[in-house]
Protein backbone atom coordinates (compact mmCIF):
# COMPACT_ATOMS: atom_id res chain seq x y z
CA UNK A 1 -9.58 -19.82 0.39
CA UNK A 2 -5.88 -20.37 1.89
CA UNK A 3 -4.54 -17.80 3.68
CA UNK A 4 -1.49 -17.05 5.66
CA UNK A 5 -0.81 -14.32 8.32
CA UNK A 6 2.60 -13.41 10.16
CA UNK A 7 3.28 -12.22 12.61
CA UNK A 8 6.15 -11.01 15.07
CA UNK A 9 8.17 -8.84 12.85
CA UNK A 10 9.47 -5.84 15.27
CA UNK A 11 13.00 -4.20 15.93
CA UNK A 12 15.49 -5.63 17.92
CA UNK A 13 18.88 -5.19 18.87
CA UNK A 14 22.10 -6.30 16.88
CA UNK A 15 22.80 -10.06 17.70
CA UNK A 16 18.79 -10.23 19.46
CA UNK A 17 16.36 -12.60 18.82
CA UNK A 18 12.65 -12.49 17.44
CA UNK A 19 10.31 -15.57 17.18
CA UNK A 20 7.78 -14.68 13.45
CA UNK A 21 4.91 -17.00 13.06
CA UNK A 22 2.72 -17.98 10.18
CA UNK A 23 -0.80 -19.29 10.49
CA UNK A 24 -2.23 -20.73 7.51
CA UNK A 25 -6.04 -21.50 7.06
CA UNK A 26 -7.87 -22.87 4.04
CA UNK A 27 -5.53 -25.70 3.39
CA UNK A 28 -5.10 -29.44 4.87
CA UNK A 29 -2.02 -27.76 6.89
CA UNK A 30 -0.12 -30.88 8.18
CA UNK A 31 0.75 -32.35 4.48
CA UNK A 32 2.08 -29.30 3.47
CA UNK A 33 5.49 -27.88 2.93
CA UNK A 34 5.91 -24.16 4.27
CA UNK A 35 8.90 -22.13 3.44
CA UNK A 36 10.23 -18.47 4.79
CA UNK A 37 11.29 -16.20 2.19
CA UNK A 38 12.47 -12.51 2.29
CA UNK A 39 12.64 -9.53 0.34
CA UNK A 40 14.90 -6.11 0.97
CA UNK A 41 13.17 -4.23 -1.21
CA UNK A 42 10.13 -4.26 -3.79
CA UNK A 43 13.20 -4.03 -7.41
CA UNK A 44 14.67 -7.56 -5.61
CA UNK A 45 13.63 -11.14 -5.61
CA UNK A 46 12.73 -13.13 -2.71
CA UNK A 47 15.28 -15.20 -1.34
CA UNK A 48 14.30 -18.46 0.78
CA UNK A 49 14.98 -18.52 4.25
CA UNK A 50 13.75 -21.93 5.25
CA UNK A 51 11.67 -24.49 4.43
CA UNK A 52 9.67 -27.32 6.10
CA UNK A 53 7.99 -30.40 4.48
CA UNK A 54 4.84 -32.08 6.17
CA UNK A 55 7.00 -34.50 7.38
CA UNK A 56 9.18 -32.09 9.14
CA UNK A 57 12.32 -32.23 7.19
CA UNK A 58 13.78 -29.33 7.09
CA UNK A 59 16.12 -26.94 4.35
CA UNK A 60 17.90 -23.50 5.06
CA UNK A 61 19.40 -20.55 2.58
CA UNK A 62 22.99 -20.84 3.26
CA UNK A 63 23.14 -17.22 4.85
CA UNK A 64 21.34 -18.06 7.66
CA UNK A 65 24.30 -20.23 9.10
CA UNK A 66 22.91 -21.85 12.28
CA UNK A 67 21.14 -19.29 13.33
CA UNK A 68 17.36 -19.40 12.40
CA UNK A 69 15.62 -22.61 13.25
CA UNK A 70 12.44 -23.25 11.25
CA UNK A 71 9.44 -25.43 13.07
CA UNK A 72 5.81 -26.30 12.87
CA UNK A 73 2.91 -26.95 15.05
CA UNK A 74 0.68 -28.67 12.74
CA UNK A 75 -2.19 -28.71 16.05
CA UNK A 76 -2.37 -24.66 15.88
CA UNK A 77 -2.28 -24.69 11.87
CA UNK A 78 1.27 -22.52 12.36
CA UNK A 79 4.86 -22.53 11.35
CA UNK A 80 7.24 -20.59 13.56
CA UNK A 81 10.84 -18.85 12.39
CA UNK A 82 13.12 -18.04 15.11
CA UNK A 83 16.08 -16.16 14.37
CA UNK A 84 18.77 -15.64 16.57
CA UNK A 85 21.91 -13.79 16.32
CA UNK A 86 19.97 -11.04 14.25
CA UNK A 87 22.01 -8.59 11.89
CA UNK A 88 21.68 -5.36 10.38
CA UNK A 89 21.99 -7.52 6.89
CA UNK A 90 18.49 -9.32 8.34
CA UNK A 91 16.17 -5.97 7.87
CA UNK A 92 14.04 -7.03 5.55
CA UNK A 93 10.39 -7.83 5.39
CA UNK A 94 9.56 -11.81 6.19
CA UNK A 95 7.25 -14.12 3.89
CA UNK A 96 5.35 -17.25 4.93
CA UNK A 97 4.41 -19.24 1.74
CA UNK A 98 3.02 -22.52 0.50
CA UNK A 99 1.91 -23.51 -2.71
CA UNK A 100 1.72 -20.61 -4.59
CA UNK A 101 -0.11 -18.71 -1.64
CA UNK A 102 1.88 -15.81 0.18
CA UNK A 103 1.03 -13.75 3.22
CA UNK A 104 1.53 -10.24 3.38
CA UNK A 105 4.64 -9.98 5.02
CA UNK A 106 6.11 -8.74 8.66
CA UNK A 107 8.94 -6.11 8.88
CA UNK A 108 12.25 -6.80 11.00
CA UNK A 109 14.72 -4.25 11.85
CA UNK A 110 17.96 -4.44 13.56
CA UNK A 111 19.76 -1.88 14.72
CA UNK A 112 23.22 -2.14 15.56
């Protein structure tokens, strides 16, 4: 059974910076692609943060403008999200994903 857990949602400060990781079991880890979504609220549709194919290649939703780096460690089964420069428009709750396999979700505020 594949399963994904995040972690390292929080509040922070305006223009802060919080690390989110995603560990994924139940799936040959290293030949997958993993991808960040996020989601204001329940009535709107996930929109992708980043992405990152086995191989390490990487893709990013155009709002995220330099600041979030996507990255894997495919020894400790995990894919990592840090976001820097954090903005009250980034409070919303954080989705790891592969296949058609989502974890729950972590929350991150920013308060300005």
């Amino acid at each position: 059974q594949v399963q994904l857990v995040e972690s390292g949602g929080g509040l922070v400060q305006a223009g802060g910076s919080l690390r989110l990781s995603c560990e994924i079991s139940g799936t040959t880890f290293s030949s997958r692609a993993i991808a960040w979504y996020r989601q204001e609220d329940p009535e709107k549709q996930r929109e992708l943060v980043a992405n990152i194919a086995g191989v390490g290649k990487t893709t990013y939703g155009a709002f995220v403008e330099g600041r979030f780096t996507i990255s894997r460690d495919n020894s400790k089964n995990t894919v990592y999200l840090q976001m820097n420069i954090l903005k009250p428009e980034d409070i919303e709750v954080y989705y790891c994903r592969t296949l058609h396999y989502w974890g729950r979700g972590t929350l991150v505020t920013v308060s300005s």
